[in-house]
N, C-alpha and C. Protein backbone atom coordinates (compact mmCIF):
# COMPACT_ATOMS: atom_id res chain seq x y z
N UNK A 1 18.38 -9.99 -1.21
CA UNK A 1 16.97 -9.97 -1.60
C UNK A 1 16.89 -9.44 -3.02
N UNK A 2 16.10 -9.96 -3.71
CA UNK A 2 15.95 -9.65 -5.27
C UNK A 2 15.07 -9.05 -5.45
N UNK A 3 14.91 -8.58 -6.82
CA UNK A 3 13.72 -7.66 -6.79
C UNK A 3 12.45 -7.90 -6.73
N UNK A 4 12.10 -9.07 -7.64
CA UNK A 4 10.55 -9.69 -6.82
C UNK A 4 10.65 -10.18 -5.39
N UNK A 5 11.44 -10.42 -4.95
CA UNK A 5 11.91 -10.47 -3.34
C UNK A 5 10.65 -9.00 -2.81
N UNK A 6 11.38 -8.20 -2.88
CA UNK A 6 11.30 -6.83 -2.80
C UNK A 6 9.73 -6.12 -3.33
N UNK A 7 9.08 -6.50 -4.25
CA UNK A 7 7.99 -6.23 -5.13
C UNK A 7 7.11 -6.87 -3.80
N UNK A 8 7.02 -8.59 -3.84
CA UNK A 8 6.67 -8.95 -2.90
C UNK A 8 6.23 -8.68 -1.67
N UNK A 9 7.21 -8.37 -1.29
CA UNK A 9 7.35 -7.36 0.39
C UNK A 9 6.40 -6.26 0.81
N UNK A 10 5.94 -5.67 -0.76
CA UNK A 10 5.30 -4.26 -0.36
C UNK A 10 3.73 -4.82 -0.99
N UNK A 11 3.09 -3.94 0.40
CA UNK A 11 1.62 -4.64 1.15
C UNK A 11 0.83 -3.90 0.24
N UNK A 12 1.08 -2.67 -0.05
CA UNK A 12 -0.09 -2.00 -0.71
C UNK A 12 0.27 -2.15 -2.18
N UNK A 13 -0.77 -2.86 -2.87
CA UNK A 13 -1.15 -2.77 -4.40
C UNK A 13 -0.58 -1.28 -5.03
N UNK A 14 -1.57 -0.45 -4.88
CA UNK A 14 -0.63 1.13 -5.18
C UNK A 14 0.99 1.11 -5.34
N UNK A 15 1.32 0.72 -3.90
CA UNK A 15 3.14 1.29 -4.09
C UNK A 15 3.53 0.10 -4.74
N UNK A 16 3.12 -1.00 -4.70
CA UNK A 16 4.02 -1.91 -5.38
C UNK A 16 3.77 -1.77 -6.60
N UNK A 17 2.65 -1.19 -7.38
CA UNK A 17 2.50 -1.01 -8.86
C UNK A 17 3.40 0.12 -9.51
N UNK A 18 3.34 1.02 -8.27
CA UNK A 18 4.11 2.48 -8.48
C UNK A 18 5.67 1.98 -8.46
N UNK A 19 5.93 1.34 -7.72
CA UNK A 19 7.48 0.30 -7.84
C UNK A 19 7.98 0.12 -9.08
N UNK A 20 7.18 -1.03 -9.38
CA UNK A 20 7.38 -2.12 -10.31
C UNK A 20 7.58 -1.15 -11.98
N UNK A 21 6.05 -0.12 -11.77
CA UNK A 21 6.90 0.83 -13.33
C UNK A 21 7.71 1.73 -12.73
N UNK A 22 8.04 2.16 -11.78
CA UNK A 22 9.48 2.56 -11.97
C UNK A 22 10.29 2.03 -12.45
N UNK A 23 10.72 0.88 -12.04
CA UNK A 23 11.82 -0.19 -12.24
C UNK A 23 11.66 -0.33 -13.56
N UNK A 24 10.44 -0.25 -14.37
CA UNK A 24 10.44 -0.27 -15.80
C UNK A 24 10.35 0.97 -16.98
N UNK A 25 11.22 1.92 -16.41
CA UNK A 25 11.07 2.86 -17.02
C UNK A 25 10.27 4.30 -17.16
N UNK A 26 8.95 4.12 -16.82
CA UNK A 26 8.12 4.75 -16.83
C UNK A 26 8.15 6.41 -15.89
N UNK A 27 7.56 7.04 -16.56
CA UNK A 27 8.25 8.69 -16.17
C UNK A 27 6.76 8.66 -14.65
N UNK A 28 7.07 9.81 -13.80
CA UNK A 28 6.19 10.27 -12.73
C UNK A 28 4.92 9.73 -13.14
N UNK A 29 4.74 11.15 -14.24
CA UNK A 29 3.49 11.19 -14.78
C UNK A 29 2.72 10.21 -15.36
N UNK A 30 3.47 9.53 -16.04
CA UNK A 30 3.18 8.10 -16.53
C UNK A 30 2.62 7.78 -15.50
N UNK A 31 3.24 7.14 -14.27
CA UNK A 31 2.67 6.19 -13.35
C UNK A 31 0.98 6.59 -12.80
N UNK A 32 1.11 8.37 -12.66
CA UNK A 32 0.15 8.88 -12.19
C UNK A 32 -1.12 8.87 -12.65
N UNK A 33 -1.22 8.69 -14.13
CA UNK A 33 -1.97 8.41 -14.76
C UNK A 33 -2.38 6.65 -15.01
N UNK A 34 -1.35 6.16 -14.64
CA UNK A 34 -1.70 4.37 -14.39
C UNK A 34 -2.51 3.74 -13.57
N UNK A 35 -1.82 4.34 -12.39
CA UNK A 35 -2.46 3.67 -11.10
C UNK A 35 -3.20 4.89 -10.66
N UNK A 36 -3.41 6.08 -11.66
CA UNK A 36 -4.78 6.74 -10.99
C UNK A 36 -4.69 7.28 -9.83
N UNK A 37 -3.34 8.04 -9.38
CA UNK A 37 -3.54 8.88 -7.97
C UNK A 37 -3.10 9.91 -8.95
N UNK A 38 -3.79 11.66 -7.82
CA UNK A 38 -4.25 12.72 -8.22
C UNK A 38 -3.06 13.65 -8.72
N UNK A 39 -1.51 13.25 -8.03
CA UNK A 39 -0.82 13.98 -8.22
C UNK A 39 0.58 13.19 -8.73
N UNK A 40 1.48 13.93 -9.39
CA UNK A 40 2.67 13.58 -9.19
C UNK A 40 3.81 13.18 -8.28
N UNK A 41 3.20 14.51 -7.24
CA UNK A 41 3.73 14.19 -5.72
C UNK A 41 3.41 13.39 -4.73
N UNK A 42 2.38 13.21 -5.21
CA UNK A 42 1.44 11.14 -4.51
C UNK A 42 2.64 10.51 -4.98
N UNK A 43 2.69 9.96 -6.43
CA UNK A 43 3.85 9.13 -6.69
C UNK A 43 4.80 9.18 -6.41
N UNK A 44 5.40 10.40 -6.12
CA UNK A 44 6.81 10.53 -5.72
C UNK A 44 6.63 10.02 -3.89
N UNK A 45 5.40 10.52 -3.12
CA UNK A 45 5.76 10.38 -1.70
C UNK A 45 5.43 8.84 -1.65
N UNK A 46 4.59 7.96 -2.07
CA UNK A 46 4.67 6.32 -2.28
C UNK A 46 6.02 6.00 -2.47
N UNK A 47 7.04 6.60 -3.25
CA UNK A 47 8.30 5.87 -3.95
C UNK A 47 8.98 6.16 -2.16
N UNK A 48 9.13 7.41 -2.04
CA UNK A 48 9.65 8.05 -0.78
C UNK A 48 9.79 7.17 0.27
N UNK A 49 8.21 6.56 0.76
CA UNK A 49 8.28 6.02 1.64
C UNK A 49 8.35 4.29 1.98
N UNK A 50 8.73 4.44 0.04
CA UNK A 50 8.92 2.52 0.25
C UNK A 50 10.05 1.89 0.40
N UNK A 51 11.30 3.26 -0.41
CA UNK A 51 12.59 3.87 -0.01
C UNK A 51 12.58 3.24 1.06
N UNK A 52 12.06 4.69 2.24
CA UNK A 52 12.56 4.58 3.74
C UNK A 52 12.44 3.56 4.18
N UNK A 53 11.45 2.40 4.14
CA UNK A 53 10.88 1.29 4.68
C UNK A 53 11.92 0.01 4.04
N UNK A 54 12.23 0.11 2.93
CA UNK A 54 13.44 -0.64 2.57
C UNK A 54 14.79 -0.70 2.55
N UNK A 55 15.03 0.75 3.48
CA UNK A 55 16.44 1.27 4.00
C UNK A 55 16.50 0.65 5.20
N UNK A 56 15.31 0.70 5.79
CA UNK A 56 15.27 0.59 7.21
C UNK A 56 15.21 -0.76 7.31
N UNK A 57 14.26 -1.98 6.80
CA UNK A 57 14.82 -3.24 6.62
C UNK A 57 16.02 -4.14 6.34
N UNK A 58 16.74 -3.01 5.13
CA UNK A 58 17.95 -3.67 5.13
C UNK A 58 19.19 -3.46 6.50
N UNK A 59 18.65 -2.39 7.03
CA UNK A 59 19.86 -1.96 8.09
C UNK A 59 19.46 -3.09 9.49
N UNK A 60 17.90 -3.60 9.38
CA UNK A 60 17.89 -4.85 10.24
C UNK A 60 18.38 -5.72 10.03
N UNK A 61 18.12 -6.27 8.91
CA UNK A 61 18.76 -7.52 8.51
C UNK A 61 20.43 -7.73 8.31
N UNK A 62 21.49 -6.11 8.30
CA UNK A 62 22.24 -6.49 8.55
C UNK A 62 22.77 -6.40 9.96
N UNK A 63 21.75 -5.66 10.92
CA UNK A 63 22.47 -5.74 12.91
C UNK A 63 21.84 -7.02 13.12
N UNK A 64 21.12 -8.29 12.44
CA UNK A 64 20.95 -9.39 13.23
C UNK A 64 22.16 -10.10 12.88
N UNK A 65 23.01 -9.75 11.85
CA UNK A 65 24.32 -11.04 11.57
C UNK A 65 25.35 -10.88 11.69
C-alpha cells in the first residue's frame, strides 16, 4: 500500500491533514496551528492513533495470505 493508498484510507479530514503534513515536514506545532486543534498533544494523539489503526491493518492483511 502506498502512501496515497494510505492518506486515502483515513476517514477523518483532521487526521488525514495531520498525516499528510507530517509526511511533509512540518513540526507539531505547525500542524496545530493548521488544522486548528487546541493542543499539541491533540496532534500528537491523532498521529498515535492512526499509527495504531495502520499497524493493526497491516498485521490483517498479512494473517489473510
Amino acid at each position: 500500500m502506498g502512501v496515497l493508498d494510505e492518506l486515502e484510507a483515513i476517514k477523518d479530514p483532521r487526521a488525514q491533514a495531520v498525516v499528510a503534513l507530517t509526511l511533509d515536514g512540518y513540526s507539531h506545532d505547525e500542524i496545530r496551528e493548521l488544522v486548528d486543534v487546541t493542543t499539541v498533544r491533540a496532534v500528537e494523539g491523532l498521529l498515535y492513533r492512526w499509527r495504531t489503526k495502520a499497524k493493526q491493518n497491516r498485521k490483517g492483511d498479512s494473517d489473510d495470505q
